[in-house]
N, C-alpha and C. Protein backbone atom coordinates (compact mmCIF):
# COMPACT_ATOMS: atom_id res chain seq x y z
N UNK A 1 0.90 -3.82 -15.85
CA UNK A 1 0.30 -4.08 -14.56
C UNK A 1 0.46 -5.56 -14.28
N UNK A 2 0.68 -6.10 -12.95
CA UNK A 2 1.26 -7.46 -12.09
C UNK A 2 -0.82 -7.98 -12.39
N UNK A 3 -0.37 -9.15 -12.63
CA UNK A 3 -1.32 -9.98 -12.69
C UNK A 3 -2.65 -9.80 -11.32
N UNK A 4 -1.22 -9.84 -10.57
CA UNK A 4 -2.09 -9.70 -8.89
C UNK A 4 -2.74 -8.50 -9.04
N UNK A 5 -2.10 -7.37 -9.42
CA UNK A 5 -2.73 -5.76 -9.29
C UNK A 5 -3.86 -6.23 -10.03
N UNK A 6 -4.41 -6.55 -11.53
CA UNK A 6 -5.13 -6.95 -12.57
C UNK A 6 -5.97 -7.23 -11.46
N UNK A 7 -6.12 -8.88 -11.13
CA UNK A 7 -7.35 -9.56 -10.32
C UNK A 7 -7.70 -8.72 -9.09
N UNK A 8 -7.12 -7.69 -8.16
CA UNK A 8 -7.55 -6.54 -7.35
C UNK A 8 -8.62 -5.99 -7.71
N UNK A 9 -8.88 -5.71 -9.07
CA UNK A 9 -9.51 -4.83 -9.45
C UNK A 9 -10.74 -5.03 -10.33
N UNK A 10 -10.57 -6.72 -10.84
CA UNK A 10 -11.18 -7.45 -11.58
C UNK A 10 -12.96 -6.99 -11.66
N UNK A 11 -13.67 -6.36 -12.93
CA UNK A 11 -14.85 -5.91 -12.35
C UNK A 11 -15.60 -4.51 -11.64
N UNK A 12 -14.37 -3.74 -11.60
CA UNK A 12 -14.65 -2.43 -11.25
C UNK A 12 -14.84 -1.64 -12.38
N UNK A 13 -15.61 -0.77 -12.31
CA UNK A 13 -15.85 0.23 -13.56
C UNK A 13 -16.07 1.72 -13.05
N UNK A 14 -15.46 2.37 -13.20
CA UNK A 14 -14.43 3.53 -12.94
C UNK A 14 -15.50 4.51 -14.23
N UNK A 15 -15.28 6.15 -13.68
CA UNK A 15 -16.58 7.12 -14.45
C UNK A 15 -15.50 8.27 -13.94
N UNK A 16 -14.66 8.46 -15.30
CA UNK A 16 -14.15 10.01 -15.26
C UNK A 16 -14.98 10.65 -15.86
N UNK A 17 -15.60 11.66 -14.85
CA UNK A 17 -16.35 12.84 -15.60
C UNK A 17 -15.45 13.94 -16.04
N UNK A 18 -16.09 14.94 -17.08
CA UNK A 18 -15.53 16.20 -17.20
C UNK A 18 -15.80 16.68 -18.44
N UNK A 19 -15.46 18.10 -19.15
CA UNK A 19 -16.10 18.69 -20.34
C UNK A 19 -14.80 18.25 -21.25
N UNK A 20 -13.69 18.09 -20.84
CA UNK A 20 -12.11 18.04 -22.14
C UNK A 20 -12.67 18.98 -22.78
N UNK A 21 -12.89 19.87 -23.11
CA UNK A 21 -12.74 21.10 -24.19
C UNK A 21 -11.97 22.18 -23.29
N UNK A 22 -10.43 21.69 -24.37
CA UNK A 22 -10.17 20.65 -24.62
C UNK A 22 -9.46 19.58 -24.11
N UNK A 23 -9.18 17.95 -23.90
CA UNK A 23 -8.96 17.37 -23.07
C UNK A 23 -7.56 17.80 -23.11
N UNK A 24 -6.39 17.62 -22.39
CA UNK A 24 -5.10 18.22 -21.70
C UNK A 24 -4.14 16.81 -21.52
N UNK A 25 -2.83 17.20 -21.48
CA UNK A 25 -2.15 16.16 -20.98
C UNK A 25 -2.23 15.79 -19.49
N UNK A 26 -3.09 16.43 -18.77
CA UNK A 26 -3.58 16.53 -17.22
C UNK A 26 -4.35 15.77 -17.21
N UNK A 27 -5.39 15.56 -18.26
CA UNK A 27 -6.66 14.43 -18.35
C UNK A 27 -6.17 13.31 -18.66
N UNK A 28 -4.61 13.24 -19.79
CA UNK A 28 -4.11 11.85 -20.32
C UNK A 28 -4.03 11.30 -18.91
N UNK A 29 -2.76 12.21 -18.28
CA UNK A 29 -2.49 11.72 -16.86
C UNK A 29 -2.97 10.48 -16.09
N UNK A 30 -4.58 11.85 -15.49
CA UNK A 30 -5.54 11.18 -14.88
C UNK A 30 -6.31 9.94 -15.46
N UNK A 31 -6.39 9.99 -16.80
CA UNK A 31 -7.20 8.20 -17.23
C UNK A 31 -6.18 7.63 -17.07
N UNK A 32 -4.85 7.68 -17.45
CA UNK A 32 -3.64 6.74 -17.49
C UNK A 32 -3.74 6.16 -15.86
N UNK A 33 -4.08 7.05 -15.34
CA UNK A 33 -3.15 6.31 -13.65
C UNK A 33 -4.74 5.34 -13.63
N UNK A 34 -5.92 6.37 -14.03
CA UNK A 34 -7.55 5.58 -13.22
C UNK A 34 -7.42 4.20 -14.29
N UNK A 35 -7.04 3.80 -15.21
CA UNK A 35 -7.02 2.71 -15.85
C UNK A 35 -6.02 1.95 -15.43
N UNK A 36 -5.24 1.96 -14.64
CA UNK A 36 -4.43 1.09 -13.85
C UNK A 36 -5.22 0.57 -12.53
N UNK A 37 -6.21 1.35 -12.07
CA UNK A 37 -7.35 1.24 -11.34
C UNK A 37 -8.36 0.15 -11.50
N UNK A 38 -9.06 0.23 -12.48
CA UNK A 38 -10.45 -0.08 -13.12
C UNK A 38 -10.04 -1.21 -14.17
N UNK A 39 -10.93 -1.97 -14.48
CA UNK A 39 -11.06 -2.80 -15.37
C UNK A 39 -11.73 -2.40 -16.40
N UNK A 40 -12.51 -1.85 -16.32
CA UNK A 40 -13.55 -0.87 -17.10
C UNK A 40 -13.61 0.98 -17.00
N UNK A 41 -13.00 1.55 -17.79
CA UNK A 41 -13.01 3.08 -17.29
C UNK A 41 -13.92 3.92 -18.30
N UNK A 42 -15.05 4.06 -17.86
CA UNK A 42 -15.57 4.92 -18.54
C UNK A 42 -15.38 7.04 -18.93
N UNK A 43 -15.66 7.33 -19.57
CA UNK A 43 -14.49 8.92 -19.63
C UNK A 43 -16.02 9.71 -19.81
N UNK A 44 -16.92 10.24 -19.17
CA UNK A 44 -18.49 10.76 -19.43
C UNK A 44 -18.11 12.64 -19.98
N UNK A 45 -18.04 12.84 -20.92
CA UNK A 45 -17.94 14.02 -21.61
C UNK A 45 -19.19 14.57 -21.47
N UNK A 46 -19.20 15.60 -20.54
CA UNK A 46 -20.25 16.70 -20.36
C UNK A 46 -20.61 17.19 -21.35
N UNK A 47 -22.13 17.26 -21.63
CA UNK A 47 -22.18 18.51 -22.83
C UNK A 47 -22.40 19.73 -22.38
N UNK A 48 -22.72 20.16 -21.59
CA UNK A 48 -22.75 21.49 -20.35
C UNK A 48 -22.67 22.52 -21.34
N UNK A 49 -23.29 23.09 -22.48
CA UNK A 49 -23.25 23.92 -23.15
C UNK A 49 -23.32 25.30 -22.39
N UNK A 50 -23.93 25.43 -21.43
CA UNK A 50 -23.76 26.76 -20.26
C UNK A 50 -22.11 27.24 -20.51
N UNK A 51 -21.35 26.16 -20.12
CA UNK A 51 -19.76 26.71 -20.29
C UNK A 51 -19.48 27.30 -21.31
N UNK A 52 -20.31 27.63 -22.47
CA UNK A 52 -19.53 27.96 -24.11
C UNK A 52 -18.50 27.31 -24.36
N UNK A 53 -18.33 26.06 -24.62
CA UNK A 53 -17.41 24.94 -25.24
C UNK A 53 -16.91 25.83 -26.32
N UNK A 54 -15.84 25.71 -26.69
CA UNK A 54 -14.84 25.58 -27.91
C UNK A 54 -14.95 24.83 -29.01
N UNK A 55 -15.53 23.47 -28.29
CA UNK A 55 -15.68 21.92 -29.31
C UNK A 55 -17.00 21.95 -28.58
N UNK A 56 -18.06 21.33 -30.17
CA UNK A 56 -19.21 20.88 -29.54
C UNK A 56 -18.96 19.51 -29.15
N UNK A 57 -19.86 18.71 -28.55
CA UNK A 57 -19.80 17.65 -27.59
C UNK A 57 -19.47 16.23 -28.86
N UNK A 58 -19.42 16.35 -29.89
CA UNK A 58 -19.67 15.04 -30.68
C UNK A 58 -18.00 15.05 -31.03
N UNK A 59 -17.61 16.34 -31.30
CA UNK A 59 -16.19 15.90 -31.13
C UNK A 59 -15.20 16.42 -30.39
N UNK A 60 -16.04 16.38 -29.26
CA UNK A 60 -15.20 16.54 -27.70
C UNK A 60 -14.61 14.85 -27.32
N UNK A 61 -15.81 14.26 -27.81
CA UNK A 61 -15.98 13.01 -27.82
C UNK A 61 -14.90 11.78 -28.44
N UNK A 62 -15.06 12.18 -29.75
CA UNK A 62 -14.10 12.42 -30.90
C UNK A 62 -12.88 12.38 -30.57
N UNK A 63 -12.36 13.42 -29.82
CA UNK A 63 -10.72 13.92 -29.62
C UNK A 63 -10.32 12.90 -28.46
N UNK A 64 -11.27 12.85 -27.43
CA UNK A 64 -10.98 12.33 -25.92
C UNK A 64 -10.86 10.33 -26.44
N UNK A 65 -11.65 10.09 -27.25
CA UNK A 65 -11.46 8.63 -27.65
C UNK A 65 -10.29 8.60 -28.41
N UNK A 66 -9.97 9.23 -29.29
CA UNK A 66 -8.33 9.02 -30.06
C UNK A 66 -7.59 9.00 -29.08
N UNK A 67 -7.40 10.07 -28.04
CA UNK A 67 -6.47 10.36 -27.40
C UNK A 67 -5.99 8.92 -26.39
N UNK A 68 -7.41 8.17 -25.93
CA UNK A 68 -7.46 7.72 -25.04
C UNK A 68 -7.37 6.33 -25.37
N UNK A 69 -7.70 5.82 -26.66
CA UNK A 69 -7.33 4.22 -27.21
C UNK A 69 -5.68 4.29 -27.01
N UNK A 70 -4.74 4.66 -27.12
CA UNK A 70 -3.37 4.13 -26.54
C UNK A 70 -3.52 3.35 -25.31
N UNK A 71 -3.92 4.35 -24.33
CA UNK A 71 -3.79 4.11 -22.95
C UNK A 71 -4.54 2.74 -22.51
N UNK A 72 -5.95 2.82 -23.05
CA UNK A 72 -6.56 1.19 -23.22
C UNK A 72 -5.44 -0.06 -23.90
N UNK A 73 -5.00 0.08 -24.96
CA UNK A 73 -4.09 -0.45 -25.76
C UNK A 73 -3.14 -1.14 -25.14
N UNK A 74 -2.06 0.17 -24.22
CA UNK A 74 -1.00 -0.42 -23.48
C UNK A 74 -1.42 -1.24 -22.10
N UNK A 75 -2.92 -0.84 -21.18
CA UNK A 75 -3.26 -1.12 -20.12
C UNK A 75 -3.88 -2.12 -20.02
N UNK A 76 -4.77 -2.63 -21.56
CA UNK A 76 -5.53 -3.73 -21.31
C UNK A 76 -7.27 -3.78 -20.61
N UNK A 77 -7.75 -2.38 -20.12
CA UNK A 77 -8.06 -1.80 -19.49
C UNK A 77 -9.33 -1.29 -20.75
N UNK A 78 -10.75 -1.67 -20.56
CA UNK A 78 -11.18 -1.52 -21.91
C UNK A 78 -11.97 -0.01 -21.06
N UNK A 79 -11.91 0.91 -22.10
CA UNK A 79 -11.99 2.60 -21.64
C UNK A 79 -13.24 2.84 -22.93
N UNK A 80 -14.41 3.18 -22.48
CA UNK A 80 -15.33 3.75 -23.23
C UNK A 80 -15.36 5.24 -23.07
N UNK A 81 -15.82 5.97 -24.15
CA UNK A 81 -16.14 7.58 -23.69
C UNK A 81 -17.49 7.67 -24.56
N UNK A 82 -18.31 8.65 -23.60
CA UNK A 82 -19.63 8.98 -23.89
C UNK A 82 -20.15 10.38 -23.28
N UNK A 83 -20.86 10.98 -24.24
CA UNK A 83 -21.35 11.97 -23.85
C UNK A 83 -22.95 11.69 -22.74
N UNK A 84 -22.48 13.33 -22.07
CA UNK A 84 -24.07 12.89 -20.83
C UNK A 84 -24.22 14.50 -20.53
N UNK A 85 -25.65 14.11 -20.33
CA UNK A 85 -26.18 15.66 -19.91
C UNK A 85 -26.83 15.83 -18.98
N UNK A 86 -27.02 14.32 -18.10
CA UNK A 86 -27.93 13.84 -16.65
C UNK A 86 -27.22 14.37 -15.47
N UNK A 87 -27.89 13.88 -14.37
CA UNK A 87 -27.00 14.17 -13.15
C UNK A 87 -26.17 13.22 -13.18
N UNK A 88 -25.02 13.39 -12.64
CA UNK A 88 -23.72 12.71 -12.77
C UNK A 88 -24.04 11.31 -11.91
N UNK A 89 -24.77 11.40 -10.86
CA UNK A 89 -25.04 9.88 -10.18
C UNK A 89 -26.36 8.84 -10.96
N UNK A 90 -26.70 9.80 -11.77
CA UNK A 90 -27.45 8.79 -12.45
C UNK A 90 -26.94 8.26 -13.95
N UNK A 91 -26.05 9.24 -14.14
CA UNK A 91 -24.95 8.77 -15.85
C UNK A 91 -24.21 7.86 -14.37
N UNK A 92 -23.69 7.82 -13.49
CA UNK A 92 -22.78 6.90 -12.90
C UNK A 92 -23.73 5.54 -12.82
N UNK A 93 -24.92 5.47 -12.23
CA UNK A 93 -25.85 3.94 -12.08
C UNK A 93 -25.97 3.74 -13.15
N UNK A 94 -26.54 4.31 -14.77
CA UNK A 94 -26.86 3.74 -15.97
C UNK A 94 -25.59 2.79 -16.39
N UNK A 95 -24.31 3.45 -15.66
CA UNK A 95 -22.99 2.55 -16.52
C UNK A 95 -22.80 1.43 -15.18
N UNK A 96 -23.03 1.25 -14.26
CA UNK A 96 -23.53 0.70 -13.56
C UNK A 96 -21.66 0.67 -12.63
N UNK A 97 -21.65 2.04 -12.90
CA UNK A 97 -19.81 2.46 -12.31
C UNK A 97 -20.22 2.42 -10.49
N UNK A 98 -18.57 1.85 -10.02
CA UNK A 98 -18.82 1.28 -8.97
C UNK A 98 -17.60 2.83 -8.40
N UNK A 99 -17.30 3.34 -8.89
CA UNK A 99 -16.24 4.84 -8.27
C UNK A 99 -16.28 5.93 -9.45
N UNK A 100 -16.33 7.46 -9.08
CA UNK A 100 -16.34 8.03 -9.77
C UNK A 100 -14.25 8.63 -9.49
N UNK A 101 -13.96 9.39 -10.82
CA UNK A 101 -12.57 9.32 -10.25
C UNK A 101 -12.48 10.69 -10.68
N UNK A 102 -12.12 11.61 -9.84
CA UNK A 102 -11.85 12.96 -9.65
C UNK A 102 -10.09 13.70 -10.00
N UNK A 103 -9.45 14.58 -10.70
CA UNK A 103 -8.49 14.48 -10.26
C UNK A 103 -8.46 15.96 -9.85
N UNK A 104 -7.36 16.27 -9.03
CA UNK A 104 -7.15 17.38 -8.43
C UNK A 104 -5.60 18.03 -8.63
N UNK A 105 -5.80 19.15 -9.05
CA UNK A 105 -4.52 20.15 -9.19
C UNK A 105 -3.99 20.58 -8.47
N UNK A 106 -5.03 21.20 -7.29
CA UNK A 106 -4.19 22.03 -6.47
C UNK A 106 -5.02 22.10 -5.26
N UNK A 107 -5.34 22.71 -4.06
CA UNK A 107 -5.81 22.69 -3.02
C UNK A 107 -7.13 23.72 -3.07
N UNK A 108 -7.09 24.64 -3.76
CA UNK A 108 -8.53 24.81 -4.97
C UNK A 108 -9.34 24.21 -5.22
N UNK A 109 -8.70 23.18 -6.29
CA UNK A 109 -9.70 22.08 -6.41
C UNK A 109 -10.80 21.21 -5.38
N UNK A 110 -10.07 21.18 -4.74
CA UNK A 110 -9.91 19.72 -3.44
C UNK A 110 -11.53 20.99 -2.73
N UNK A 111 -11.75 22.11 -2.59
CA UNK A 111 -13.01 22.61 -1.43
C UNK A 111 -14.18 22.24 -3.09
N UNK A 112 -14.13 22.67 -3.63
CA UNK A 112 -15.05 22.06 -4.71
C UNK A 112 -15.39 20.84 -4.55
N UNK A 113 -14.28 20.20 -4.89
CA UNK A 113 -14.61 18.21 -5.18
C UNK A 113 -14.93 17.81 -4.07
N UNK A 114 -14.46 18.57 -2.73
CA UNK A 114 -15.00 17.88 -1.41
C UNK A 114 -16.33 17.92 -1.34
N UNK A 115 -16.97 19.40 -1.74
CA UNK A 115 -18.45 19.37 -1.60
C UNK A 115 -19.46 18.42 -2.66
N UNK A 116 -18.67 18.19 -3.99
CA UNK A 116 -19.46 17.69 -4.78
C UNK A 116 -19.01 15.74 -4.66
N UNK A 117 -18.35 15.45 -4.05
CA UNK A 117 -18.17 14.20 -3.42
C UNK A 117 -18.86 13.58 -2.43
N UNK A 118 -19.35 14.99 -1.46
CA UNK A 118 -20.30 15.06 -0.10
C UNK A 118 -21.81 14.46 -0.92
N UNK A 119 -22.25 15.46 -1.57
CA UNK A 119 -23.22 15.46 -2.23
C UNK A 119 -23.47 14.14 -2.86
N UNK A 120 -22.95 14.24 -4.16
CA UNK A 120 -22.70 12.91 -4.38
C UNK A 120 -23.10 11.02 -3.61
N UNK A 121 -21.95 11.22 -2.81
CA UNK A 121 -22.48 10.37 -1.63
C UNK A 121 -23.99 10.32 -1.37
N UNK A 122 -24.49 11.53 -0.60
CA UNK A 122 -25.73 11.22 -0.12
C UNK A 122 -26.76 11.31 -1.39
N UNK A 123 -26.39 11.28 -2.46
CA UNK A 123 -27.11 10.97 -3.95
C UNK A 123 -27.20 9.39 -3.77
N UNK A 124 -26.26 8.50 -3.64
CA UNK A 124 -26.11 7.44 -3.85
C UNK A 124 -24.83 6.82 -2.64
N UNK A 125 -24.79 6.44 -1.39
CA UNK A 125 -23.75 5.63 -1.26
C UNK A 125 -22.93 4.28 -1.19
N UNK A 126 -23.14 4.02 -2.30
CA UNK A 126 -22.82 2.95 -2.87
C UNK A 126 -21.65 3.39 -3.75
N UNK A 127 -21.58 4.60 -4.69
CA UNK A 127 -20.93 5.10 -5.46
C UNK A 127 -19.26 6.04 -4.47
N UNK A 128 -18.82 5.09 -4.97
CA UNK A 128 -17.11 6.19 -4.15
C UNK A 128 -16.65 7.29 -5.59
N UNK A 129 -16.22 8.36 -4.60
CA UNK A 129 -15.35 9.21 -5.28
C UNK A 129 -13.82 8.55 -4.56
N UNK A 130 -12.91 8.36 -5.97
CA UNK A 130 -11.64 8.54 -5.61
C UNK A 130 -11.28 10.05 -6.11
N UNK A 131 -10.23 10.56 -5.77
CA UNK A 131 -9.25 11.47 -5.98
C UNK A 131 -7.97 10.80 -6.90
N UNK A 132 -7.25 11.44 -7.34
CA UNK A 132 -6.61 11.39 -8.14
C UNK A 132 -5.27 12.80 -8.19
N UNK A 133 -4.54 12.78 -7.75
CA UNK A 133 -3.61 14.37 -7.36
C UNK A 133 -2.91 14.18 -8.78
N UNK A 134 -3.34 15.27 -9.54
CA UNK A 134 -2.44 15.82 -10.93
C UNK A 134 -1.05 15.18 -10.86
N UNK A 135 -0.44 14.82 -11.47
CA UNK A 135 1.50 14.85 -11.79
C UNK A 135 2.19 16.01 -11.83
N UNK A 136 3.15 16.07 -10.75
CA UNK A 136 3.71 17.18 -10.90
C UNK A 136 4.07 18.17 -11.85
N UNK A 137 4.15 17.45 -13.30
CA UNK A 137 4.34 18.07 -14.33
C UNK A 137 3.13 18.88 -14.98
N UNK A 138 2.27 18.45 -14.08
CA UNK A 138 0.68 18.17 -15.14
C UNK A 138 0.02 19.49 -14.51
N UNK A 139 -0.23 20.10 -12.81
CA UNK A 139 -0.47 20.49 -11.95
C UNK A 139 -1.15 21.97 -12.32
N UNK A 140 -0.60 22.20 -13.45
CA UNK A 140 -1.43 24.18 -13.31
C UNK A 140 -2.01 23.90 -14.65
N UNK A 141 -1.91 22.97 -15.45
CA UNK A 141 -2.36 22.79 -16.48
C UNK A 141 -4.37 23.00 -16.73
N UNK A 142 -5.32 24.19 -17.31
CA UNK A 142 -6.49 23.74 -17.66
C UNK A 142 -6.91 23.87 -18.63
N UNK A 143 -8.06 23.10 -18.84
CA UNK A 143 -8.40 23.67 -20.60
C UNK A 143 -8.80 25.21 -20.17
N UNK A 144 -9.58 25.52 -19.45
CA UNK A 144 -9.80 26.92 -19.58
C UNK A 144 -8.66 27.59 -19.80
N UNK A 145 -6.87 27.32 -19.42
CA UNK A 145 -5.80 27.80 -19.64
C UNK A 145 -5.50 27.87 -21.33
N UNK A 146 -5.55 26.42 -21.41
CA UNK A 146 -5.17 26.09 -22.61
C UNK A 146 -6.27 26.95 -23.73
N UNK A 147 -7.11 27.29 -23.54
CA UNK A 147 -8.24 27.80 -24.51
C UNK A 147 -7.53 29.22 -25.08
N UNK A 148 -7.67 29.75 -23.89
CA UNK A 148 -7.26 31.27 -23.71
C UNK A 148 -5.79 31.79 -24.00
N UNK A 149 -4.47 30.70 -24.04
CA UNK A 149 -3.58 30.81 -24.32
C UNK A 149 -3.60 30.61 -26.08
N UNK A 150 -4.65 29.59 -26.39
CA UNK A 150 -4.13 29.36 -27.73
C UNK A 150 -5.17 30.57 -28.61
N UNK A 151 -5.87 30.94 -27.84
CA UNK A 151 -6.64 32.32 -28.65
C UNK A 151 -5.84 33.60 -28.84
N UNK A 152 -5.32 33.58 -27.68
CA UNK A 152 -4.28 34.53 -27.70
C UNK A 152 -2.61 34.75 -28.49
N UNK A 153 -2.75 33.52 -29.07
CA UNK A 153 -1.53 33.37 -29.80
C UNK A 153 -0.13 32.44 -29.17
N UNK A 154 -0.33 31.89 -28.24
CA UNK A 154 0.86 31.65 -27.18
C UNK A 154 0.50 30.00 -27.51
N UNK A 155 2.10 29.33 -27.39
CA UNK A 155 2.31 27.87 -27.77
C UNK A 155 1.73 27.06 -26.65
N UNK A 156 0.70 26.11 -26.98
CA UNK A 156 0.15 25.13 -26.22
C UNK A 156 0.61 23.35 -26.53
N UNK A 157 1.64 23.42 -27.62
CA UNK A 157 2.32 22.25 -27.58
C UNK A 157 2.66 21.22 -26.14
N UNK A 158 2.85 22.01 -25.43
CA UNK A 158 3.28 20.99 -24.27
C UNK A 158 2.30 20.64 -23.40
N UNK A 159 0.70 21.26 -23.72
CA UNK A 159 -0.01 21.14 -22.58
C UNK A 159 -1.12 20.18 -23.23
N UNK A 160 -1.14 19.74 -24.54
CA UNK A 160 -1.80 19.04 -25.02
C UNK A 160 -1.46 17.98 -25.42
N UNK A 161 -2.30 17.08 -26.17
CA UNK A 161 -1.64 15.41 -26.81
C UNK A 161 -1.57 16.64 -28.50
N UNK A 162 -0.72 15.64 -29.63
CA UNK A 162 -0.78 16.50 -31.04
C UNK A 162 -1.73 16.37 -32.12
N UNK A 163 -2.80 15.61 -31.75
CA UNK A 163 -4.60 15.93 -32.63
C UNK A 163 -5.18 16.84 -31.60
N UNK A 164 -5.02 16.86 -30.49
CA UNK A 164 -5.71 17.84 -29.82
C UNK A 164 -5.63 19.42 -30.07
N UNK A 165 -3.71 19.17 -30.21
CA UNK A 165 -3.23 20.37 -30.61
C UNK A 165 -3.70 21.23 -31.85
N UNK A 166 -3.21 20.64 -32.95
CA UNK A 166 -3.77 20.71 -34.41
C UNK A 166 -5.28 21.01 -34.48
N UNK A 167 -6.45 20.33 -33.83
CA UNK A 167 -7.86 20.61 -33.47
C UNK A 167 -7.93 21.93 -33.15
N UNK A 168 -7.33 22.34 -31.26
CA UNK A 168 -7.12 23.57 -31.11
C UNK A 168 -7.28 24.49 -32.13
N UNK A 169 -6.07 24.13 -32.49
CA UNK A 169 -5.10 25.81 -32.99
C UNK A 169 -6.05 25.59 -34.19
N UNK A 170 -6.56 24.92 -35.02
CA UNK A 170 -8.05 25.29 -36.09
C UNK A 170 -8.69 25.75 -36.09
N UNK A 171 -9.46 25.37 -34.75
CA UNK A 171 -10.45 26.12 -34.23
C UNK A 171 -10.65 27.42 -33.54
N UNK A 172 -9.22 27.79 -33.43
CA UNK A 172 -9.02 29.48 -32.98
C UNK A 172 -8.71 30.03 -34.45
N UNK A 173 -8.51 29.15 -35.25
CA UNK A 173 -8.23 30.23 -36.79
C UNK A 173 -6.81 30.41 -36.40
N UNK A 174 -6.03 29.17 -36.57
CA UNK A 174 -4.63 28.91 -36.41
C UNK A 174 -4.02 28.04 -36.80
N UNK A 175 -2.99 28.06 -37.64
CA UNK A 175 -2.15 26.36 -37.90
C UNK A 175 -1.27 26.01 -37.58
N UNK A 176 -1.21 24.59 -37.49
CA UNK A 176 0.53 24.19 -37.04
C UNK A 176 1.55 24.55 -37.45
């Protein structure tokens, strides 16, 4: 990143929410581009046990920080991850995040995130939602995909980072 882009941004602290169980090369994606963003990117790992996680939350946590120290590494861009079980605008004021960063797959996504962006807002407007549009490569990719494919026996190599993978396929009673 150009020095100039750097001082743009100088001071912003950026709040990817979401569950990663398990996180995807769709999520690398999305922190990769929001840390070109932010000076500070925080990654808030839901514990939302309602969903029946795959991974409990300590090493949802776990996987999403390995995965995600490169991307700090190469960006410069210091990236915390933490688990939360609050309302999302109040895990957003405790980190004292100035945008929450959303990403979107498909036009699906986008009537969801619109309403919970709406909301949001009148929670707090001070707090922006950005968007974030998947990589073309990245686009149909979910963990709910990825879960169900690797239970089922079918190769998830390409849709994951390779500790994520290896994690996976363990935890369905599978090896590399």
């Amino acid at each position: 990143m150009s020095d100039r882009a750097r001082s743009q941004h100088t001071g912003l602290t950026g709040l990817y929410p979401g569950t990663f169980d398990p996180i995807t090369n769709g999520h690398i994606d999305i922190i990769t581009r929001a840390a070109s963003l932010c000076a500070r990117l925080v990654i808030g790992v839901a514990r939302n046990a309602g969903k029946g996680p795959l991974f409990p939350s300590d090493e949802r946590v776990e996987l999403v920080r390995a995965e995600s120290e490169p991307i700090a590494a190469r960006t410069g861009t210091i990236i915390e991850v933490r688990a939360f079980d609050s309302l999302l605008i109040a895990f957003a004021n405790e980190l004292g995040a100035h945008v929450i960063v959303r990403g979107l797959r498909a036009v699906s996504d986008f009537d969801y995130e619109f309403q919970m962006a709406g909301m949001n807002a009148r929670l707090d407007q001070n707090i922006e939602t950005i968007f974030l549009m998947a990589s073309e490569r990245q686009q149909f990719i979910s963990s709910r995909f990825v879960k169900e494919i690797a239970q089922l026996g079918g190769d998830i190599s390409s849709f994951v980072p390779k500790l994520t993978l290896e994690r996976t396929l363990r935890r369905v009673g599978r090896t590399t």
